[in-house]
Protein backbone atom coordinates (compact mmCIF):
# COMPACT_ATOMS: atom_id res chain seq x y z
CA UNK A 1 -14.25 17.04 18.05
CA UNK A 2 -13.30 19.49 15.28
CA UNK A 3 -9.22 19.89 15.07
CA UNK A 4 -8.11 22.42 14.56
CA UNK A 5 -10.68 24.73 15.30
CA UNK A 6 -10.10 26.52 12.47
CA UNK A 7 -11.43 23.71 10.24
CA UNK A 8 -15.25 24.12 11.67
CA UNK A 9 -16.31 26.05 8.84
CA UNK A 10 -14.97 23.00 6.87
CA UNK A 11 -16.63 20.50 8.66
CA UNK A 12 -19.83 22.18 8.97
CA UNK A 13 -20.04 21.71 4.75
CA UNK A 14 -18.68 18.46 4.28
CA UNK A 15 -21.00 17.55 6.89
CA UNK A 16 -23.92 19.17 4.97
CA UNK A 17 -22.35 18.53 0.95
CA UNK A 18 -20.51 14.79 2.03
CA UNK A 19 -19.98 12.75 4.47
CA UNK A 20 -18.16 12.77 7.79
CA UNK A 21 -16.70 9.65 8.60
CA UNK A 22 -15.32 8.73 11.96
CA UNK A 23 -15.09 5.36 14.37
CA UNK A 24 -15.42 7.30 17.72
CA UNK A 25 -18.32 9.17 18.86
CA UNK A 26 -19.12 13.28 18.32
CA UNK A 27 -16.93 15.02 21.37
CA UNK A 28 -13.60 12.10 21.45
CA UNK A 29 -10.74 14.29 21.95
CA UNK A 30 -8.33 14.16 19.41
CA UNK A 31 -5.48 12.29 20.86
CA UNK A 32 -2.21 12.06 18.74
CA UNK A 33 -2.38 7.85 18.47
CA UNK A 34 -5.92 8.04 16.90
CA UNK A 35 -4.43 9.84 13.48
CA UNK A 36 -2.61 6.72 12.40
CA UNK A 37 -5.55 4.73 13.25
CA UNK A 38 -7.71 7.19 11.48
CA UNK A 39 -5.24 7.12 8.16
CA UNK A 40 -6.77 3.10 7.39
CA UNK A 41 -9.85 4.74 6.92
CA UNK A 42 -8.98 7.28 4.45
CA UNK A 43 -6.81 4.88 2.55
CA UNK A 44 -9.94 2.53 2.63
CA UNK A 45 -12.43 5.15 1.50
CA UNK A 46 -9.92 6.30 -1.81
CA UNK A 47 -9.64 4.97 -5.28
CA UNK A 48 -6.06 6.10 -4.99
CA UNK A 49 -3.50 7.81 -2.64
CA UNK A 50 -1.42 10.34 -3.82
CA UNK A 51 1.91 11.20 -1.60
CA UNK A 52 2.87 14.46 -2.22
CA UNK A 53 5.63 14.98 0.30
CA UNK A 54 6.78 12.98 2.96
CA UNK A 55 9.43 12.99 5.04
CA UNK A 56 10.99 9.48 6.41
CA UNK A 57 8.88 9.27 9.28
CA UNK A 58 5.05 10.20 7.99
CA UNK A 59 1.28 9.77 8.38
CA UNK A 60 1.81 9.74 4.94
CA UNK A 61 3.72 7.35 4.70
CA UNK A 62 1.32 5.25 7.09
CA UNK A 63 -1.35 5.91 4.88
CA UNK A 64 0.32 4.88 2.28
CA UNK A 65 1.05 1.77 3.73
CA UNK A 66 -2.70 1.05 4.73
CA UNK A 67 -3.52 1.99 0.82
CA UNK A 68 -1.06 -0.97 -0.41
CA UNK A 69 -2.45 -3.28 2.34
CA UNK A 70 -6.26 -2.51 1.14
CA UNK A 71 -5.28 -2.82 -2.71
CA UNK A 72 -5.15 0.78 -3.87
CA UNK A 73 -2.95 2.76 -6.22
CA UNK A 74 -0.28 4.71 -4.76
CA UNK A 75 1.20 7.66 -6.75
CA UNK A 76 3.94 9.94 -5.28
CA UNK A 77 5.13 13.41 -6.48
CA UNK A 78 8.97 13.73 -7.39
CA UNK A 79 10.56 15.93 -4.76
CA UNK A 80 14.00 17.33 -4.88
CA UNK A 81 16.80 14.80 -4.51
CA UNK A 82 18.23 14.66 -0.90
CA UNK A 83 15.60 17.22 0.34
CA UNK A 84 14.84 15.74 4.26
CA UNK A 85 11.38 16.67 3.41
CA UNK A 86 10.68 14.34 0.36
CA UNK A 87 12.90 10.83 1.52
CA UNK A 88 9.82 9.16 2.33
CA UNK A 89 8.04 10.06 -1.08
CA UNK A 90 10.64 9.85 -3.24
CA UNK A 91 11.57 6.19 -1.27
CA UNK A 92 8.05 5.44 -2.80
CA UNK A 93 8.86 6.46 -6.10
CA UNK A 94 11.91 4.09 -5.62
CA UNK A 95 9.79 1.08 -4.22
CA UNK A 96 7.29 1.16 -7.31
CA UNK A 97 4.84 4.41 -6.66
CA UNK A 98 2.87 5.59 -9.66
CA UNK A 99 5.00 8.52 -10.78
CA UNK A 100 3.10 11.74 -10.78
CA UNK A 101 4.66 14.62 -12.98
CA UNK A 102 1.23 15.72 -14.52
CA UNK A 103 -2.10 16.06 -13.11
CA UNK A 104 -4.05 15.93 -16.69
CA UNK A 105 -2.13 12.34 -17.16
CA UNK A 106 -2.83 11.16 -14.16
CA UNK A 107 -6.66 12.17 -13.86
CA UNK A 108 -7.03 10.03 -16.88
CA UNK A 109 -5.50 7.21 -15.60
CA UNK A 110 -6.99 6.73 -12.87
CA UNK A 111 -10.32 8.18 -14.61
CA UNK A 112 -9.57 5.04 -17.34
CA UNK A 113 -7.96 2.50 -15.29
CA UNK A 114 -10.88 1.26 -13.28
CA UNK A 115 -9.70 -1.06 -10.23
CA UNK A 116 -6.46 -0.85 -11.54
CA UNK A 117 -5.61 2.96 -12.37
CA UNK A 118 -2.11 2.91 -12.77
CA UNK A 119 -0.65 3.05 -9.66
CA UNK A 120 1.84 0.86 -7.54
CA UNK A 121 -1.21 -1.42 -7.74
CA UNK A 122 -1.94 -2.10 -11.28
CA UNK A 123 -2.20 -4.92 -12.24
CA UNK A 124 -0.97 -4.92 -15.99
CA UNK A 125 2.65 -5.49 -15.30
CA UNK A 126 5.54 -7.10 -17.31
CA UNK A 127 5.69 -10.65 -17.40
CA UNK A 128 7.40 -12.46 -14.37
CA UNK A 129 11.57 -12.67 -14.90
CA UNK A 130 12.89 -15.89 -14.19
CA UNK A 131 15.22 -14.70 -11.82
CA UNK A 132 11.53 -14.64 -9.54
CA UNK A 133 10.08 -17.88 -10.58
CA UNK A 134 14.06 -19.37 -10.45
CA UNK A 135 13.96 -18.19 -6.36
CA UNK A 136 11.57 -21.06 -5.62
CA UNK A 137 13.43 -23.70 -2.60
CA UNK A 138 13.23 -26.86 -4.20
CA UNK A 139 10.29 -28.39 -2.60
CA UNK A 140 9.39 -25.66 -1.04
CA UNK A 141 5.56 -25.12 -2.56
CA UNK A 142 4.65 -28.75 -3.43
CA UNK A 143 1.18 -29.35 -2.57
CA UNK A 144 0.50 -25.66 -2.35
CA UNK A 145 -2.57 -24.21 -4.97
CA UNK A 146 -0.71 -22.20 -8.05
CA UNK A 147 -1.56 -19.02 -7.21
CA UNK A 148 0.37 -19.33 -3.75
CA UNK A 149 3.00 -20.91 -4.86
CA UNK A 150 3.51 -18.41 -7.73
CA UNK A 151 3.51 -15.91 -4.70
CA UNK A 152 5.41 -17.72 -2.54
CA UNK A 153 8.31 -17.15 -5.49
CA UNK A 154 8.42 -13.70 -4.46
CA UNK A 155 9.13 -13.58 -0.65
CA UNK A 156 12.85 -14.02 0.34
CA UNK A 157 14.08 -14.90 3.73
CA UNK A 158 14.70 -10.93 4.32
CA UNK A 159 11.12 -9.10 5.33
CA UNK A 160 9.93 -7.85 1.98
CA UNK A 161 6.11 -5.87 1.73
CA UNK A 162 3.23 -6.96 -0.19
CA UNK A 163 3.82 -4.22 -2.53
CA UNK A 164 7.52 -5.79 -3.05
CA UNK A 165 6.31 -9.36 -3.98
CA UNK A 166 3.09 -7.93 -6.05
CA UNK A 167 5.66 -6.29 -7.99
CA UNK A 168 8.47 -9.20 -8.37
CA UNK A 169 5.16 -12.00 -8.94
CA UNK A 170 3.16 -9.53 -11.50
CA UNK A 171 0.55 -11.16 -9.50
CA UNK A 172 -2.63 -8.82 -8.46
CA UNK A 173 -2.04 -7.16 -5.31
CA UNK A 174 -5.67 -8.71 -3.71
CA UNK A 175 -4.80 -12.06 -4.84
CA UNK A 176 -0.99 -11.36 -3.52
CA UNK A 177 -2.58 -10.32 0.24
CA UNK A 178 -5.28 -12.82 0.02
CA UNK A 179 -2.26 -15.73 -0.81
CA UNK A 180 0.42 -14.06 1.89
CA UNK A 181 -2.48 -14.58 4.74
CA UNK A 182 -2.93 -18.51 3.25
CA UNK A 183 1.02 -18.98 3.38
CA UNK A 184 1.57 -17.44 6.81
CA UNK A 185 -1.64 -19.41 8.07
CA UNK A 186 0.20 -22.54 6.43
CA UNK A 187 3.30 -21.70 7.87
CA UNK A 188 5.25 -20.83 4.52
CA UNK A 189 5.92 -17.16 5.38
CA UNK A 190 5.97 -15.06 9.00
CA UNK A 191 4.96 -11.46 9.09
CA UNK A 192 6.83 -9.07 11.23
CA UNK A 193 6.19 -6.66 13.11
CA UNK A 194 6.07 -3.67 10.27
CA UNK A 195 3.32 -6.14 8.38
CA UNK A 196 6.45 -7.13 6.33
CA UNK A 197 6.60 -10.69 4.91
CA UNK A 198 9.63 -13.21 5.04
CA UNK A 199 9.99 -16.93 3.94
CA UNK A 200 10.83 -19.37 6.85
CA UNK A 201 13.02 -22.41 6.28
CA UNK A 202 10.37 -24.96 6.81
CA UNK A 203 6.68 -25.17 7.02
């Protein structure tokens, strides 16, 4: 079902020029719950999100969220410090967004950066400090494959997102989710209720 009804004329030429994309059939009423759930889908479908503004509490900022979880570049625009209307964008900026400040510079990054266009995401970071690979629990990873121990060096006992330990690791945010699902299967790591990850005392 078209909402608002305003956007008909809108959906009548992506429909005809694109593609119209949806999980329920033509006529579901647009119920408030089914946004978030649609917001996975439009994260999954993009290259890259871009946050514009968002306050604290966002679909953005669940889209957003869904874009880190799939492995996508997230960019967020600078908004006005202690404007209620840009916390949750400018929290991104503060978590590791992609800064963006200029479209030109930013269509050619993620124009020239492939998988990896510049983003939250990429994956040509600095090399790992060794205040990250120092955090290792003695013992803790023996027996585990590199890769998963290497990201097992960047989840604390305190809930910490992908994004978090993708940037602490400098490991590739696919191989970080791929490795966070092998730990918490193993019994390294838990996942909250947010998706968050934290480190548990004992396997």
């Amino acid at each position: 079902m078209v909402y608002p009804r305003a956007n008909r004329d809108l959906f009548r030429r992506l429909g005809a020029q694109g593609a119209l994309v949806s999980e329920y059939p033509l006529g579901e009423a647009p119920l408030a719950w089914r946004f978030p759930a649609r917001n996975r889908i439009i994260a999954g479908l993009s290259d890259a999100v871009v946050v514009v503004e968002a306050p604290e509490k966002s679909g953005a900022l669940i889209t957003a969220r869904h874009a880190l979880d799939a492995g996508r570049d997230v960019w967020a625009v600078p908004g006005p410090p202690g404007s209620p209307e840009c916390r949750g964008s400018n929290k991104l900026l503060a978590d590791g967004a992609g800064v963006l400040w200029d479209v030109p510079e930013f269509l050619e990054a993620v124009a020239g950066g492939g998988e990896d266009g510049g983003g939250v995401l990429a994956s040509d970071r600095p090399p790992v400090p060794s205040a990250v690979r120092e955090r290792e629990v003695p013992g803790a990873s023996a027996g585990l494959p590199e890769g998963e121990a290497e990201v097992l060096r960047g989840v604390d006992f305190r809930s910490v997102g992908a994004d978090v330990v993708a940037g602490r690791t400098g490991v590739e945010m696919r191989a970080v989710l791929s490795s966070l699902a092998m730990l918490e299967l193993k019994g390294y790591v838990a996942r909250d209720a947010a998706g968050n990850f934290a480190r548990r005392v004992a396997p």
